[in-house]
Protein backbone atom coordinates (compact mmCIF):
# COMPACT_ATOMS: atom_id res chain seq x y z
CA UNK A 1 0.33 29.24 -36.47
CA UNK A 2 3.93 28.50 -34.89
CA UNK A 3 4.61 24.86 -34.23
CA UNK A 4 4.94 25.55 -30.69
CA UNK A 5 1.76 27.33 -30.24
CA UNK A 6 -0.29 23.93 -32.20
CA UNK A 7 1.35 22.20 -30.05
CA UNK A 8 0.23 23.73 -26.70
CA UNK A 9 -3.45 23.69 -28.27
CA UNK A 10 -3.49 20.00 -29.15
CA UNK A 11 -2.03 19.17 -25.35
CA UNK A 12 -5.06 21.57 -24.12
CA UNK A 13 -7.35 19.70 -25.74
CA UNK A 14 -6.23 16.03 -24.39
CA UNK A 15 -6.68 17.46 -21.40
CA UNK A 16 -10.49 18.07 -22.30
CA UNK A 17 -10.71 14.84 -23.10
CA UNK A 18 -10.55 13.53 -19.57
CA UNK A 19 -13.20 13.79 -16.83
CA UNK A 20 -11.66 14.05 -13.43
CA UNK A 21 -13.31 11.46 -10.80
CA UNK A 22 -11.05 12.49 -7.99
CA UNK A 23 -8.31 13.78 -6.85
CA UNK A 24 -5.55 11.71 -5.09
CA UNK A 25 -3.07 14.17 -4.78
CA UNK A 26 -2.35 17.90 -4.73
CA UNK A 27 0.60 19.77 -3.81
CA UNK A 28 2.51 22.50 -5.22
CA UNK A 29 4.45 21.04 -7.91
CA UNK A 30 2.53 17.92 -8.50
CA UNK A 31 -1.58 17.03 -9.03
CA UNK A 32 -2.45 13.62 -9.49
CA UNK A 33 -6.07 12.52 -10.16
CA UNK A 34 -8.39 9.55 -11.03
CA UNK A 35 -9.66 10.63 -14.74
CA UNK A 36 -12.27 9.02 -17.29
CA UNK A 37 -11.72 9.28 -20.73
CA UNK A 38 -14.67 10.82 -22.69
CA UNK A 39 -15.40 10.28 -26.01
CA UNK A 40 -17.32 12.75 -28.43
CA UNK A 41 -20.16 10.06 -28.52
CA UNK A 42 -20.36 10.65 -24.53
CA UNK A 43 -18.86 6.92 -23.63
CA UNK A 44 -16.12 6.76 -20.98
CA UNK A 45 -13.10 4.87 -20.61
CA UNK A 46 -11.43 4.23 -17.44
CA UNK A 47 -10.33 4.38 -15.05
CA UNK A 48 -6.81 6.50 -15.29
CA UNK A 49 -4.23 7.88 -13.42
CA UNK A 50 -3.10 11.19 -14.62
CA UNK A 51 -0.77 13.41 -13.12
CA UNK A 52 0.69 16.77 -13.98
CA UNK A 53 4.03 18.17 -12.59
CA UNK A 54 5.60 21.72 -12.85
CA UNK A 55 8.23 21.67 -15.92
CA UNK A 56 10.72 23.46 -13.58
CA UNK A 57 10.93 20.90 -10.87
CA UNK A 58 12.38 18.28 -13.12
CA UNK A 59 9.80 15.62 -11.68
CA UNK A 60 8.24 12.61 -13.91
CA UNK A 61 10.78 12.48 -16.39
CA UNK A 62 11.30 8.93 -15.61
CA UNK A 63 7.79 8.30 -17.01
CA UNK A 64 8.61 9.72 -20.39
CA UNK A 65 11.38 7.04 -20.94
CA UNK A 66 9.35 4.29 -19.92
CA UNK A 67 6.43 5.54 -22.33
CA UNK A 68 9.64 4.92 -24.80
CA UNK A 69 10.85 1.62 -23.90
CA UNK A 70 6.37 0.45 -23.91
CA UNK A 71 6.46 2.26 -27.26
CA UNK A 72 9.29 0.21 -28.42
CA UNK A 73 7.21 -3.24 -27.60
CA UNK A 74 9.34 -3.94 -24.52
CA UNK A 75 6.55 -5.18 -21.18
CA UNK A 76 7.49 -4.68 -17.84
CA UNK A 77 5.98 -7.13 -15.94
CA UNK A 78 5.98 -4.58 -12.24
CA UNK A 79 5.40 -1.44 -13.75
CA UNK A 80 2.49 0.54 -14.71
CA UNK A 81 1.71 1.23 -18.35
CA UNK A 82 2.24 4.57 -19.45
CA UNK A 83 -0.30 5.23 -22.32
CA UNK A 84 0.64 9.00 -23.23
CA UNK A 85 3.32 12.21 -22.24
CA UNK A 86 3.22 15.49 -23.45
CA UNK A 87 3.56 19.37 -22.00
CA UNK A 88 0.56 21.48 -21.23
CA UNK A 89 1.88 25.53 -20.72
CA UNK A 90 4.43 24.76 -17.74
CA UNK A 91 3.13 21.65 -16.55
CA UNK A 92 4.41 17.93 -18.19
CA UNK A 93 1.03 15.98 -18.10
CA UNK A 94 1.83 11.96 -17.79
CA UNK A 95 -1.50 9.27 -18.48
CA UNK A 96 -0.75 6.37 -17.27
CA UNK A 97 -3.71 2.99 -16.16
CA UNK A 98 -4.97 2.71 -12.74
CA UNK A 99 -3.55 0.07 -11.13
CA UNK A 100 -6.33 -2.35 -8.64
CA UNK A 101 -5.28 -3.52 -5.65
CA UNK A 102 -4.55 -3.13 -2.23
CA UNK A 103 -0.84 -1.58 -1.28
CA UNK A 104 1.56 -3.52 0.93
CA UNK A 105 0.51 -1.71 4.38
CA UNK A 106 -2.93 -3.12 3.73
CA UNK A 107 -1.58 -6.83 2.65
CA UNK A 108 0.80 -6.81 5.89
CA UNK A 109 -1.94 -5.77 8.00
CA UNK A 110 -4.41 -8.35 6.43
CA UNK A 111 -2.44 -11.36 6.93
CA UNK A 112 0.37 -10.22 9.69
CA UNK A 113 3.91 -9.91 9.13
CA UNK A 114 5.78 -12.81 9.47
CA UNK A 115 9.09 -14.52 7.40
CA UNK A 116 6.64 -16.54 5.21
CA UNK A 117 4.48 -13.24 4.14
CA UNK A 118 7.72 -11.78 3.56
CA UNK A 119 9.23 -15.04 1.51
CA UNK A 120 6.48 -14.63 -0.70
CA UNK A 121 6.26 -10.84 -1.39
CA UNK A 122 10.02 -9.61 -1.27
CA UNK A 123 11.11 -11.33 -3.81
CA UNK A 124 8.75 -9.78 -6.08
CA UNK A 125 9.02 -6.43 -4.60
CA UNK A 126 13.17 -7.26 -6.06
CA UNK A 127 12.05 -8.35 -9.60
CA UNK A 128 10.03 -5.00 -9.61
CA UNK A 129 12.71 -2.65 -8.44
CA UNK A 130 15.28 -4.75 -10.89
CA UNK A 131 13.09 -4.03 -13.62
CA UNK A 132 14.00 0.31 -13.39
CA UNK A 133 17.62 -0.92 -12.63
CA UNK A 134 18.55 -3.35 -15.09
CA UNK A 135 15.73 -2.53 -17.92
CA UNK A 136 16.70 0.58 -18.63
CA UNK A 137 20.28 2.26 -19.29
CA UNK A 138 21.57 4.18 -17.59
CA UNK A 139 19.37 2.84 -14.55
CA UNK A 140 15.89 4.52 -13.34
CA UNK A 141 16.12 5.01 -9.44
CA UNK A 142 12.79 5.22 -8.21
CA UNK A 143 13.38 6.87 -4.60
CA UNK A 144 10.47 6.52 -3.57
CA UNK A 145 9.95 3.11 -1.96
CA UNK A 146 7.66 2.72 0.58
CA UNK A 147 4.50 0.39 1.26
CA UNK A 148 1.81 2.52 0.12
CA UNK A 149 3.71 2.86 -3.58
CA UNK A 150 3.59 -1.36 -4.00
CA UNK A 151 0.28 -2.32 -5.00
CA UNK A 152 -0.55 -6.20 -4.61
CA UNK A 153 -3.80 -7.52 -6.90
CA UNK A 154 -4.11 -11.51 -6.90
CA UNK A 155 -1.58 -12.22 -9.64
CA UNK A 156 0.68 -9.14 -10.01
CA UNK A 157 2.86 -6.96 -7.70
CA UNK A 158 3.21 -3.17 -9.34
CA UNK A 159 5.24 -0.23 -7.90
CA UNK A 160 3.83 2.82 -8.64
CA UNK A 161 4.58 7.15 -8.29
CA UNK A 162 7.79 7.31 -10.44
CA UNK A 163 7.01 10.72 -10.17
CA UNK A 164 11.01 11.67 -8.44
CA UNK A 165 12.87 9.11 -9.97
CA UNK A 166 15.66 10.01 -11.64
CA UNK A 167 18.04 8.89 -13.85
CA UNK A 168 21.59 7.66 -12.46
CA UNK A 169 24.49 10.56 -14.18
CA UNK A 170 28.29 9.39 -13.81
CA UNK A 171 28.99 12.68 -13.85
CA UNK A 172 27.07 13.67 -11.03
CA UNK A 173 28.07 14.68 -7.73
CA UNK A 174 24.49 15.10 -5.83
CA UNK A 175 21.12 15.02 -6.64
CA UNK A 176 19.83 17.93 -8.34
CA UNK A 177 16.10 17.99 -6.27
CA UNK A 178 16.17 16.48 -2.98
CA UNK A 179 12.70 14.29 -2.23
CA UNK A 180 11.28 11.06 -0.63
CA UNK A 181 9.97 10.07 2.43
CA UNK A 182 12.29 10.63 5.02
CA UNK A 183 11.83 7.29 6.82
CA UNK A 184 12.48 4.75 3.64
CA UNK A 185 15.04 6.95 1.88
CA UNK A 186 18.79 6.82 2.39
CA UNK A 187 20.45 9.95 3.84
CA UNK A 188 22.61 10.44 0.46
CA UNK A 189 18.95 11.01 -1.38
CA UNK A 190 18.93 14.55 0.75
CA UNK A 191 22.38 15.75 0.05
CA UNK A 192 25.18 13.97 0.92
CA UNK A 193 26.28 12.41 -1.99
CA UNK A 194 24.25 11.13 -5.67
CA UNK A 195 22.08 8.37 -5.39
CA UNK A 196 22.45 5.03 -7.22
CA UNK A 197 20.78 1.56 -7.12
CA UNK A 198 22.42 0.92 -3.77
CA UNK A 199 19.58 3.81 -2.87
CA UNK A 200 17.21 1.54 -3.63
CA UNK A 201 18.54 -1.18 -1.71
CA UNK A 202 18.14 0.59 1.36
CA UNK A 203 14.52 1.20 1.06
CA UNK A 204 14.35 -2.38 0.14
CA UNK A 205 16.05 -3.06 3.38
CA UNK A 206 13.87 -0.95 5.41
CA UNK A 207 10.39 -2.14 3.63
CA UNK A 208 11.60 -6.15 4.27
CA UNK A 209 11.77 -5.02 8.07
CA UNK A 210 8.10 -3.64 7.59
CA UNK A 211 6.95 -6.64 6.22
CA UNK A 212 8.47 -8.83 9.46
CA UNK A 213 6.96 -6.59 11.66
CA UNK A 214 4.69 -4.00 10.23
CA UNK A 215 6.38 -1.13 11.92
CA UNK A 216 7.93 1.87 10.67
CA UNK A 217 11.53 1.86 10.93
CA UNK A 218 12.68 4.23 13.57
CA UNK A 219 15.87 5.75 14.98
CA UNK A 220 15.35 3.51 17.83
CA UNK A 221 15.39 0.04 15.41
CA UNK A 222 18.17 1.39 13.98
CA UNK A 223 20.21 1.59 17.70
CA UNK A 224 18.96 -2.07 17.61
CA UNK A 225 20.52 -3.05 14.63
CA UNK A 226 16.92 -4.04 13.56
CA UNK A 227 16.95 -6.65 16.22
CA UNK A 228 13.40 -7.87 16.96
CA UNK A 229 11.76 -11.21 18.32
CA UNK A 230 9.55 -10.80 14.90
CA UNK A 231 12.98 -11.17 12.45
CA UNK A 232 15.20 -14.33 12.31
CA UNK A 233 18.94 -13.35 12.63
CA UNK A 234 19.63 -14.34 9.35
CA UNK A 235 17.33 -11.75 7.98
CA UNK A 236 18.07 -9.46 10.64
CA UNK A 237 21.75 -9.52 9.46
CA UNK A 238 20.25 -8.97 5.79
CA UNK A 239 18.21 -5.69 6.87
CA UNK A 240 20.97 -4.27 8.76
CA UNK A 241 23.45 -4.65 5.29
CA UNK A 242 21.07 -3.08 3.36
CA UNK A 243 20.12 -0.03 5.21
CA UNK A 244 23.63 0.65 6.17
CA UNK A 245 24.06 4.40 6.93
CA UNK A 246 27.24 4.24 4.43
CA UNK A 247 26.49 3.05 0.56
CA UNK A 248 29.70 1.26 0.40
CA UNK A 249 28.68 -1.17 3.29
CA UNK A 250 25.42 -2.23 1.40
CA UNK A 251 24.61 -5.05 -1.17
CA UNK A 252 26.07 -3.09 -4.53
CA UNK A 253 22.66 -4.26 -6.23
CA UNK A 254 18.99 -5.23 -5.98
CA UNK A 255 19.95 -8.96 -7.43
CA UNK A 256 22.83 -9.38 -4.70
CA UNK A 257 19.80 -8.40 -2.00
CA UNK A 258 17.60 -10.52 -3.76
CA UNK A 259 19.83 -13.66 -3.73
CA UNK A 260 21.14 -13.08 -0.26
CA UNK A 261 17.54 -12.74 0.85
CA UNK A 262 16.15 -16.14 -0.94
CA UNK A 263 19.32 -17.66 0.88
CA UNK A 264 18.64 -16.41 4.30
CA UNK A 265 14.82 -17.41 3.84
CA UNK A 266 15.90 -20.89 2.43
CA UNK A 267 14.46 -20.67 -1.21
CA UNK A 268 17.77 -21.40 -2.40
CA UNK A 269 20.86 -22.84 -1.91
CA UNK A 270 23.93 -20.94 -1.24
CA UNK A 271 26.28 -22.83 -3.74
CA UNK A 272 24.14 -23.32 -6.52
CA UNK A 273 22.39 -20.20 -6.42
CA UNK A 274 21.85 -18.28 -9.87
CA UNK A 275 20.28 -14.91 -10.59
CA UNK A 276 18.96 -14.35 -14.14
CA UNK A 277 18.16 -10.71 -15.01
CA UNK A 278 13.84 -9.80 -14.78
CA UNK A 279 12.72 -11.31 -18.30
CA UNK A 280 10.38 -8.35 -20.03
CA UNK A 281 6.58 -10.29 -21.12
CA UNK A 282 3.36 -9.72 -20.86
CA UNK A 283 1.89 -8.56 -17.79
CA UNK A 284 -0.11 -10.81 -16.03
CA UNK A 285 1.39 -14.09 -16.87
CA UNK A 286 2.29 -16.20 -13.81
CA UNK A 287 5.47 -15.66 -12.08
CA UNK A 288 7.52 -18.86 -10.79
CA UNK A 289 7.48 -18.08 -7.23
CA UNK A 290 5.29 -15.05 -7.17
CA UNK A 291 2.05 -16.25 -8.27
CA UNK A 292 1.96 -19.19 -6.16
CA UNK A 293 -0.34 -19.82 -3.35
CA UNK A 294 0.90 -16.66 -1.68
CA UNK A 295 -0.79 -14.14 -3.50
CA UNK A 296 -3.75 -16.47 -3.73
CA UNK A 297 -4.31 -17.72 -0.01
CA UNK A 298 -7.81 -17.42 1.62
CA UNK A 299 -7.74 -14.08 2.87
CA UNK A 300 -7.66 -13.74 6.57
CA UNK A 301 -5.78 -17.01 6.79
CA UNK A 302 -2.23 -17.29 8.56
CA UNK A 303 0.28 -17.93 5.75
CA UNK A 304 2.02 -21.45 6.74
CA UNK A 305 5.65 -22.60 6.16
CA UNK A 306 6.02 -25.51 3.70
CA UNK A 307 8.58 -27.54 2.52
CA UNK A 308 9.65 -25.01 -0.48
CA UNK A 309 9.49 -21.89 1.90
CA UNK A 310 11.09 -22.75 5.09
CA UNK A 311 10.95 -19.88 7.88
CA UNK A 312 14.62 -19.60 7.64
CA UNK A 313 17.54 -21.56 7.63
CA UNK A 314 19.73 -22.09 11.20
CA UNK A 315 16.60 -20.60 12.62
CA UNK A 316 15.15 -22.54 15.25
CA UNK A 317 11.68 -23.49 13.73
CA UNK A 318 9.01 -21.98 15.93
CA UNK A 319 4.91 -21.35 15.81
CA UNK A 320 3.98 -17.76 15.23
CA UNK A 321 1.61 -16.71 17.67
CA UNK A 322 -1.80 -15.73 16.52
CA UNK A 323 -2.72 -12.38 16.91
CA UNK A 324 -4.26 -11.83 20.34
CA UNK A 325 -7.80 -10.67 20.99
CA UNK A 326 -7.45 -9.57 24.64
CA UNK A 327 -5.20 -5.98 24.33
CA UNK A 328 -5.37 -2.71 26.14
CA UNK A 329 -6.73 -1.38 23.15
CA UNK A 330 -9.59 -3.90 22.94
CA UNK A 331 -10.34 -4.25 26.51
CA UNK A 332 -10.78 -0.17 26.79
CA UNK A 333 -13.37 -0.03 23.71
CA UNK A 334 -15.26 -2.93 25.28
CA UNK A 335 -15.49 -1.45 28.27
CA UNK A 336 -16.24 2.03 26.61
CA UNK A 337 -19.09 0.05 25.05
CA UNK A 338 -20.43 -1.98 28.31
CA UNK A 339 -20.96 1.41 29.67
CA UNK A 340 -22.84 2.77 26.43
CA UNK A 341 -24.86 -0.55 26.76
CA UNK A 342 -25.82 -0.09 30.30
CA UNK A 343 -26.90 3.46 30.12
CA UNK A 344 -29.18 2.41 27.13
CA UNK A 345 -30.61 -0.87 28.99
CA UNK A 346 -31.65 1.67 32.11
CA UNK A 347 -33.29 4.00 29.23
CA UNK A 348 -35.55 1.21 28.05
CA UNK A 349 -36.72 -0.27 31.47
CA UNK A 350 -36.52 2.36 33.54
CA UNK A 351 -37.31 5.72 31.32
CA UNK A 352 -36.51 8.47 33.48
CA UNK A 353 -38.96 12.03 33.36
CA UNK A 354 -38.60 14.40 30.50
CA UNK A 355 -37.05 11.06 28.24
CA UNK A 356 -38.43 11.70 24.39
CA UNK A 357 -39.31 7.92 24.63
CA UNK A 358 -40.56 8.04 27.85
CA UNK A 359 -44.32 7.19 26.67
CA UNK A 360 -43.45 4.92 24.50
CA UNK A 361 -44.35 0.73 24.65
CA UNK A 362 -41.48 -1.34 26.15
CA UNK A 363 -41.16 -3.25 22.74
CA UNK A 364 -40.76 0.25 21.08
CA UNK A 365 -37.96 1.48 23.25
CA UNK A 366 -36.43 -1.75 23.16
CA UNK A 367 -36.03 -1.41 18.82
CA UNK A 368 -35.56 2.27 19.19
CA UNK A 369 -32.54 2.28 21.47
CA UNK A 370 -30.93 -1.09 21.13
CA UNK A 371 -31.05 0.11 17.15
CA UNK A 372 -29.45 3.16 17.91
CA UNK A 373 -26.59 1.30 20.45
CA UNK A 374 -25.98 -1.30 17.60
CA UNK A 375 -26.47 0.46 14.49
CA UNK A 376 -25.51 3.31 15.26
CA UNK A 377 -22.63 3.41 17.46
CA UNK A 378 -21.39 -0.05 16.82
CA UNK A 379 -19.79 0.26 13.44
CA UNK A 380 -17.61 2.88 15.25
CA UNK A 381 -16.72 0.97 18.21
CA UNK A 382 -15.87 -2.35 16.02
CA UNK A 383 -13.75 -0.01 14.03
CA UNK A 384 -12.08 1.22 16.76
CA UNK A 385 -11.13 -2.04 17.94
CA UNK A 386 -8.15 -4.37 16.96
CA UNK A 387 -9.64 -6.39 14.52
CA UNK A 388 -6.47 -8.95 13.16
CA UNK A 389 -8.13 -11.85 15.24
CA UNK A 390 -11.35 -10.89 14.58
CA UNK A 391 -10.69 -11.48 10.98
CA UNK A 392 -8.42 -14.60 11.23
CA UNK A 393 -11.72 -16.48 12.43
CA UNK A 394 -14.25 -14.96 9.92
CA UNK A 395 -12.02 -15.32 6.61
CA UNK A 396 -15.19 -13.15 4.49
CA UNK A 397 -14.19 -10.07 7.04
CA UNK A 398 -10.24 -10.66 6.35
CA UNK A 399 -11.28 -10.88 2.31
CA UNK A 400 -12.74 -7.21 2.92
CA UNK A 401 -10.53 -4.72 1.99
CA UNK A 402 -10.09 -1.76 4.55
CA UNK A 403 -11.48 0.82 2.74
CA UNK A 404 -14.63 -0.66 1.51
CA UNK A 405 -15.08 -2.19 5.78
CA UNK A 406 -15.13 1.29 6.27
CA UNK A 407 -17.25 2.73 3.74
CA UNK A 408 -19.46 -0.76 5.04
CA UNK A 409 -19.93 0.76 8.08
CA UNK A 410 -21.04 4.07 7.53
CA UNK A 411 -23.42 2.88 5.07
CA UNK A 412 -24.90 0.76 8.43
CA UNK A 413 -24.92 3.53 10.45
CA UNK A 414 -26.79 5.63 8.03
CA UNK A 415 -29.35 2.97 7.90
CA UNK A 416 -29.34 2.97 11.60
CA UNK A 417 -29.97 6.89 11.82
CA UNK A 418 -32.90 6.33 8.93
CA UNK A 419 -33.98 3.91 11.02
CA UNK A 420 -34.41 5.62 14.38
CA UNK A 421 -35.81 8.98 12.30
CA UNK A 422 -38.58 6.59 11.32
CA UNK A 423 -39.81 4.90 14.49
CA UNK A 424 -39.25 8.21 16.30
CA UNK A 425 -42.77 9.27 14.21
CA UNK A 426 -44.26 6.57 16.48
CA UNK A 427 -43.16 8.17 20.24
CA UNK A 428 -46.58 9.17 21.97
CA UNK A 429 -46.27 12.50 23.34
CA UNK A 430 -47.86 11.89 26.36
């Protein structure tokens, strides 16, 4: 038996080893899924992440050199743990953990954007980015910034999907593959020139504008020069240097964003500012300024300026406006519901001819329909409202994360279907 051909057998059988949960991804040259280890006893292990790429499209290579650096007792404090690479036929299989959390669209939209949020996320989201840059030489560019790769847990901050980073060639002219998402990534990462950390920097740019406002960047921010009642001018100016259409015109690293960030917020001082390179530990100890209150603030709560955090320096200090209840958006679904609510209220008192119920005692129609109106329908109608205020006042709702509200809901209006099904059986016929 060829060395070759053992070693596609023994990469076949890994992959037996793992039972697939779901899948998260699947596109042509990449499948990533949620996998359990099985062991020949029948015990699991688990969660995972694995994903598997086609050979030819030079994707998650960046993986196999930080499975190195783990390998050679190095920790990265932002990144995931890689715990095995190898080649299946033509795909390159990577095994990496799951990481827990919610990502950084769901934090933003949990607490609102706002220059505090921001003082105490960025900065992290720097260390993490610094950690590809400066741990690893020549640099990793990950090229693929954008909120729903940053996953936020209550004392970490992880970026995740190296899957088209690449590593930085001095020879190079261009990229070799051209990916991203078009919206974070600079407009050398799709042809015009190779990209380098000042890549990076960019998206950095562009995701510290999401956090002040949770909105996309756009063409039309852009025209503004990311100008925006949300953004103090001091960080505006910071934004608009780091997504600079030309790479020359940015910050020439992720540290020189960093500092000039802390500076604009106020977490340092201009003249006595120092930037030490990301230390490699242990994941999970406690970061200086990143596992401080932010990450652990009741959830649903308005994050509050303090003496260390300032909203920004020669910013006029002003109150952020709580989210309001009383929008178009709101106002329509109430009304949308008022109506439902009416037409069911008429049902019960006044049953019209031919109306299954019709028969039926007032107190039955009264459970029947309001259960159906409530159980029913509501969870639909409360998730189609907009629900930041809502959440601000009942911190257990804010604590919930989106997915599991969601999942919430259905599970009530399944109950509220069971529960109609079963006092239906009691309508008399005539």
């Amino acid at each position: 038996m060829t060395d070759e051909l053992a070693e596609h057998l023994n990469a076949l059988a890994r992959d037996d080893n793992y039972r697939v949960d779901s899948v998260l991804k699947d596109g042509a040259l990449e499948c990533t899924q949620r996998v359990f280890f099985t062991g020949t006893n029948g015990a699991e292990m688990g969660p995972f992440i694995r994903k598997s790429f086609d050979c030819d499209a030079g994707l998650g290579l960046a993986y196999e050199r930080l499975l190195a650096a783990q390998r050679a007792r190095r920790r990265f404090l932002h990144l995931p743990r890689v715990l095995d690479c190898y080649s299946a036929g033509e795909k390159r299989v990577v095994i990496m953990e799951y990481v827990p959390g919610e990502t950084l669209a769901d934090l933003v939209y949990r607490l609102d954007p706002s220059p505090e949020l921001a003082a105490r996320v960025f900065p992290q989201l720097c260390r993490a980015v610094r950690e590809l840059h400066e741990g690893f030489d020549p640099p990793i560019i990950h090229r693929d910034l954008k909120p729903s790769n940053v996953i936020i847990a209550d004392e970490s901050l992880t970026i995740i999907d190296l899957s088209i980073a690449r590593t930085y060639d001095d020879e190079a002219e261009d990229d070799t593959r051209h990916f991203g998402t078009r919206v974070y990534a600079p407009p050398e990462q799709f042809g015009y020139s190779q990209t380098d950390a000042r890549s990076d920097v960019y998206a950095l740019g562009l995701l510290l504008y999401f956090c002040l406002t949770e909105k996309t960047p756009d063409a039309q921010a852009r025209r503004r020069d990311f100008a925006s009642p949300l953004i103090p001018e001091p960080l505006r100016r910071v934004i608009a240097r780091a997504a600079a259409f030309d790479p020359a015109q940015r910050f020439p690293s992720v540290a020189e964003l960093q500092r000039a960030f802390e500076q604009a917020i106020g977490l340092v001082e201009p003249e006595t500012v120092t930037v030490e390179a990301p230390r490699t530990r242990a994941p999970r100890e406690k970061e200086p300024l990143a596992r401080e209150a932010a990450m652990r603030m009741p959830s649903g709560t308005e994050p509050r300026a303090s003496a260390q955090t300032p909203a920004c320096n020669n910013a006029p200090a002003r109150e952020r406006p709580a989210p309001a209840f009383i929008t178009v958006r709101n106002v329509a679904v109430l009304l949308v519901f008022g109506i439902f609510f009416a037409v069911v209220t008429e049902m019960i008192f006044a049953p019209r001819p031919g109306q299954i119920d019709e028969f039926a005692p007032l107190w039955l129609r009264l459970a029947s329909n309001y259960t159906l109106l409530f159980l029913l329908l509501g969870p639909a109608f409360y998730l189609a409202l907009d629900r930041r205020r809502i959440k601000e006042r009942f911190p257990r709702l804010g604590a919930c994360p989106p997915k599991r509200e969601r999942l919430l809901c259905l599970a009530i209006a399944a109950a509220g279907f069971v529960a109609v099904g079963i006092m239906s059986q009691f309508f008399p016929t005539s």
